[in-house]
N, C-alpha and C. Protein backbone atom coordinates (compact mmCIF):
# COMPACT_ATOMS: atom_id res chain seq x y z
N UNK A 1 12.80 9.21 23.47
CA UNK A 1 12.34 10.57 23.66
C UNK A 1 13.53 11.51 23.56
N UNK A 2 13.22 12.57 22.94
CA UNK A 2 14.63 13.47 22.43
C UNK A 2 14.80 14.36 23.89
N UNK A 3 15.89 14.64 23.93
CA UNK A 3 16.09 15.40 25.03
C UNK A 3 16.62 17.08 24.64
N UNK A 4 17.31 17.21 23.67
CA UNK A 4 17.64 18.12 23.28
C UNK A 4 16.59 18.98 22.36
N UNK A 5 16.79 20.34 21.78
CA UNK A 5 16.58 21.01 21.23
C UNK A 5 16.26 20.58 19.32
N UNK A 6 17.89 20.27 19.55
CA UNK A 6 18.38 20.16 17.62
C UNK A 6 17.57 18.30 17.57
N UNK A 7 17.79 18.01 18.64
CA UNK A 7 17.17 16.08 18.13
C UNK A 7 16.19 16.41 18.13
N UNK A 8 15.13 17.35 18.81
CA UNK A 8 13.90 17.56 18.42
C UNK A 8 13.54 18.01 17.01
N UNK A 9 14.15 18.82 16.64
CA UNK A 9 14.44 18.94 15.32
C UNK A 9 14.45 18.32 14.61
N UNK A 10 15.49 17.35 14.67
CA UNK A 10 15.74 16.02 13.72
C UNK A 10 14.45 15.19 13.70
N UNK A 11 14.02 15.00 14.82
CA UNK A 11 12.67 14.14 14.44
C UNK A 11 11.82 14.25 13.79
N UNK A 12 11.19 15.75 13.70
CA UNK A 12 10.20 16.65 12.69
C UNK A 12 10.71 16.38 11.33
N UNK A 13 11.94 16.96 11.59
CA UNK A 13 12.22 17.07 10.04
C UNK A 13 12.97 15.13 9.50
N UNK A 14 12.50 14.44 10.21
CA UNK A 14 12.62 12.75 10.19
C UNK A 14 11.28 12.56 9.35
N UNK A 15 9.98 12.91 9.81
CA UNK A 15 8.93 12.56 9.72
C UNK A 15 8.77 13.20 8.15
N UNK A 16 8.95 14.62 7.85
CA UNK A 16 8.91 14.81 6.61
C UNK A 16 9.19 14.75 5.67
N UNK A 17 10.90 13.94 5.66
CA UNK A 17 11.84 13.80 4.77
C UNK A 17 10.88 12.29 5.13
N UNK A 18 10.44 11.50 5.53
CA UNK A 18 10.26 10.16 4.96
C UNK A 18 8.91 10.04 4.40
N UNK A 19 7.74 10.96 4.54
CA UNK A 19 6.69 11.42 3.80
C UNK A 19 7.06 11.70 2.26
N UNK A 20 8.09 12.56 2.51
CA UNK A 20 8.60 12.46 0.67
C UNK A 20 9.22 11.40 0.29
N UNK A 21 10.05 10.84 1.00
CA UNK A 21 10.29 9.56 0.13
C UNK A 21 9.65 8.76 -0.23
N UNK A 22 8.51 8.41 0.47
CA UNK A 22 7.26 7.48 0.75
C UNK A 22 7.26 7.72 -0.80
N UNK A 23 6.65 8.59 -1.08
CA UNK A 23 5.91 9.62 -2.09
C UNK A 23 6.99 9.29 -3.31
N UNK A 24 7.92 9.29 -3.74
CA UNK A 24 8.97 9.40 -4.43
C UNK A 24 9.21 7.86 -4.75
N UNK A 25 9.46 6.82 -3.74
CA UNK A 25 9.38 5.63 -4.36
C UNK A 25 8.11 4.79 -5.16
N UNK A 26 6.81 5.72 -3.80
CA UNK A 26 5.33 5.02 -4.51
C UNK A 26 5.68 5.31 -6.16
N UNK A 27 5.83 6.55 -6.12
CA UNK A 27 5.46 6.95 -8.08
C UNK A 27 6.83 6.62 -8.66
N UNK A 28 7.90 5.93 -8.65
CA UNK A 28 8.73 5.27 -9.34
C UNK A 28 7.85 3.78 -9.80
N UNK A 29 7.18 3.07 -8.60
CA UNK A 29 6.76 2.00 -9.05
C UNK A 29 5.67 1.96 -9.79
N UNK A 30 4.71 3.40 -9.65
CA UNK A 30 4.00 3.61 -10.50
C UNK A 30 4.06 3.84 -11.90
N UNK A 31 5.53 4.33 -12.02
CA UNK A 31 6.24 4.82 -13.44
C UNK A 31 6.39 3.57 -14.53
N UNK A 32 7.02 2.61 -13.57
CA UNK A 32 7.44 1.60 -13.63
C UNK A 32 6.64 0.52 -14.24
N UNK A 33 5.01 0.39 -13.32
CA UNK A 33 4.12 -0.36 -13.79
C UNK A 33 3.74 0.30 -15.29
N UNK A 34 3.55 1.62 -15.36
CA UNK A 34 3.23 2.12 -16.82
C UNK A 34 3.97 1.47 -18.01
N UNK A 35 4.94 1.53 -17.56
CA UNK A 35 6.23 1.18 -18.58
C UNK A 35 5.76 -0.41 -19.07
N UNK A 36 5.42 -1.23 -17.82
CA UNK A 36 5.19 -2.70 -18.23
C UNK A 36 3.95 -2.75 -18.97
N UNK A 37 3.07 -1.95 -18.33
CA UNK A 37 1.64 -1.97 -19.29
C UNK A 37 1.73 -1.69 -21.06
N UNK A 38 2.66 -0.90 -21.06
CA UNK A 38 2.69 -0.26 -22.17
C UNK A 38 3.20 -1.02 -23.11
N UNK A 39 4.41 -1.93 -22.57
CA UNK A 39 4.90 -2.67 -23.28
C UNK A 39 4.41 -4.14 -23.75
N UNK A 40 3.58 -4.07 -22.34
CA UNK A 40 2.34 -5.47 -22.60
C UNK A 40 1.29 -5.43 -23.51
N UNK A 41 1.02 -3.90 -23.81
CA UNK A 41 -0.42 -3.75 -24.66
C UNK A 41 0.37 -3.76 -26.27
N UNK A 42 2.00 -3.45 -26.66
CA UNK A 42 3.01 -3.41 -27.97
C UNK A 42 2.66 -2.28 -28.01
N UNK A 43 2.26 -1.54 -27.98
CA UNK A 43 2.28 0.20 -28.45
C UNK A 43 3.49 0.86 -27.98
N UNK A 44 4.65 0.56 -29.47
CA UNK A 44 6.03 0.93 -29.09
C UNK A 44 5.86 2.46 -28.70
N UNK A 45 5.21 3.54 -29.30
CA UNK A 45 5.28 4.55 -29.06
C UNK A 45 4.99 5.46 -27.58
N UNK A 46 4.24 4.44 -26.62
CA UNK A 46 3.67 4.44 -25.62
C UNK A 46 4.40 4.44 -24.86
N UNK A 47 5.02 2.99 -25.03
CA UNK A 47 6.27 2.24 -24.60
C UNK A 47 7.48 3.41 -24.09
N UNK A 48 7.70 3.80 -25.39
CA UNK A 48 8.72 4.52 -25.37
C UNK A 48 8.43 5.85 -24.71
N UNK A 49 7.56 6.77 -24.15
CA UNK A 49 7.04 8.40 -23.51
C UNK A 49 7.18 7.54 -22.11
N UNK A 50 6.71 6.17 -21.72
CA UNK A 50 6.95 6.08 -20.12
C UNK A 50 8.02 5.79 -19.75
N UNK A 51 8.94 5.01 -21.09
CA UNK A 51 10.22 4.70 -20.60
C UNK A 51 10.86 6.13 -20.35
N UNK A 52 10.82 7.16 -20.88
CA UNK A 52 11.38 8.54 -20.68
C UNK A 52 11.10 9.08 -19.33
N UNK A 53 9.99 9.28 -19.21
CA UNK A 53 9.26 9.28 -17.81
C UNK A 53 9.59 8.89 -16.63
N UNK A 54 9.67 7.36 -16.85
CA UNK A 54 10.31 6.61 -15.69
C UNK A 54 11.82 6.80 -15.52
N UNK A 55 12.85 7.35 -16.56
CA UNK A 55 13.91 7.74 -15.96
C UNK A 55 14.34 8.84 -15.89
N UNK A 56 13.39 9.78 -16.50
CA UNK A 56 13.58 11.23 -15.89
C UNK A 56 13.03 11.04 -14.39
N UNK A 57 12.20 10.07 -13.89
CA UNK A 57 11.69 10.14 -12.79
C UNK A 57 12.59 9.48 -11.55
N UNK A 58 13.48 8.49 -12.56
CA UNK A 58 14.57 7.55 -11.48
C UNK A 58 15.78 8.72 -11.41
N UNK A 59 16.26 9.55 -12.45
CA UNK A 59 16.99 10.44 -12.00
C UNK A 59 17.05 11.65 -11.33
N UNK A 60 15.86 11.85 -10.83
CA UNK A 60 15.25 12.89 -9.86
C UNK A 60 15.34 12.37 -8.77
N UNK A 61 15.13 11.21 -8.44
CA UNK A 61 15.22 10.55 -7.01
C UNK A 61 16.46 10.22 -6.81
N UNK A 62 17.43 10.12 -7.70
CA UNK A 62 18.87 9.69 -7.11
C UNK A 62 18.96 11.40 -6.99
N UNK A 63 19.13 12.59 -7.14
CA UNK A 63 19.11 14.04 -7.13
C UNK A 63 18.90 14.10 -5.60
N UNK A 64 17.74 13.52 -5.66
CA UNK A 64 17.05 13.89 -4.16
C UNK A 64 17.65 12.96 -2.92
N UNK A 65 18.28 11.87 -3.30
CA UNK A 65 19.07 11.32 -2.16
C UNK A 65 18.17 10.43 -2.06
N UNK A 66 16.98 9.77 -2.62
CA UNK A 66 16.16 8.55 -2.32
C UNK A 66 16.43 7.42 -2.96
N UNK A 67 17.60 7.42 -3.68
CA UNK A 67 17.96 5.84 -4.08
C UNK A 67 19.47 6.23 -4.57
N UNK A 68 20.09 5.18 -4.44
CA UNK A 68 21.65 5.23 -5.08
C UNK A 68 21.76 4.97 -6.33
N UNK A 69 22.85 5.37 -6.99
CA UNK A 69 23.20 5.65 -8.01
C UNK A 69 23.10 4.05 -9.13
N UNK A 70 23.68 3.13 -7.99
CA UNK A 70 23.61 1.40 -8.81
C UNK A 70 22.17 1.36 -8.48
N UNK A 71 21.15 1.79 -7.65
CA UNK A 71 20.19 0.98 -7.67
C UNK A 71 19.02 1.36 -8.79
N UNK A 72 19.48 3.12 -8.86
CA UNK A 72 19.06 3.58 -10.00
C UNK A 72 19.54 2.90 -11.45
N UNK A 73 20.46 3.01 -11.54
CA UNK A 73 21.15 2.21 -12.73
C UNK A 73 20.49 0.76 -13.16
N UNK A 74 20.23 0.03 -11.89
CA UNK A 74 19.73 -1.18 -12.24
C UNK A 74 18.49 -1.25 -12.54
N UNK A 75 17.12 -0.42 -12.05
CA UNK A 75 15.91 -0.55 -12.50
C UNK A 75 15.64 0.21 -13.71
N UNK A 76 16.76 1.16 -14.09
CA UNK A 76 16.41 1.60 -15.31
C UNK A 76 17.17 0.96 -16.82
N UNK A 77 18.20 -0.22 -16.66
CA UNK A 77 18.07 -1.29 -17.04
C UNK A 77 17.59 -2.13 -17.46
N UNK A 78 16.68 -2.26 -15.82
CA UNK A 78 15.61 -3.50 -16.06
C UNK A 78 14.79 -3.06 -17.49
N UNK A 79 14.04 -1.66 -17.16
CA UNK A 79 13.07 -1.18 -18.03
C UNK A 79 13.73 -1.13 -19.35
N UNK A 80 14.96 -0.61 -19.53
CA UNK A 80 15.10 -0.67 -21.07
C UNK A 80 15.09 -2.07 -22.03
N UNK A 81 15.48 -3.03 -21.05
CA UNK A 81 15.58 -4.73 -21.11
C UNK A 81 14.66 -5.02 -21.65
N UNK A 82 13.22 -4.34 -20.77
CA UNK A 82 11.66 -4.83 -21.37
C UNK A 82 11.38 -3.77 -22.92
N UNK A 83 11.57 -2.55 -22.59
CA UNK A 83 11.34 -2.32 -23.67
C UNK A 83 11.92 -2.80 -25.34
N UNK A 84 13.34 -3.14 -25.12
CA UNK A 84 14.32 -3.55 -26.44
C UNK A 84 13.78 -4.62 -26.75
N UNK A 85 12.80 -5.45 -26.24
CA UNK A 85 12.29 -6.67 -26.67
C UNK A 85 11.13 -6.65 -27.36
N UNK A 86 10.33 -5.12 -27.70
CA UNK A 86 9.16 -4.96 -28.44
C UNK A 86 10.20 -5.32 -29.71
């Protein structure tokens, strides 16, 4: 239980900063699954608008402080990995 003023603070603004992240990782993995679908169905062209997607979308979240810079680096990796193999 907060005792102060500003920790009260912090808690509110705890609860909302992890509502957005919530939010921010769900639709990376959502980005993510697109990317595999796309590449599962061969429609390079497909392929290729989610792979854009998904890392305009992974570099918005390292922006925002919801993932680090290697961890970003590594799932957008992963995805180019799957895609270079159409």
């Amino acid at each position: 239980m907060a005792l102060t003023k500003s920790q009260k603070k912090r808690d509110r603004q705890a609860i909302v900063n992890r509502a957005r992240n919530r939010a921010v990782r769900s639709e990376l993995k959502t980005r993510a699954r697109q990317v595999e679908e796309a590449a599962a169905s061969g429609d390079r062209e497909a392929t290729q608008q989610a792979l854009r997607v998904a890392q305009k979308r992974i570099d918005q979240a390292i922006a925002k402080g919801v993932l680090k810079k290697n961890t970003a680096g590594r799932r957008k990796a992963k995805l180019e990995r799957l895609v270079s193999g159409l």
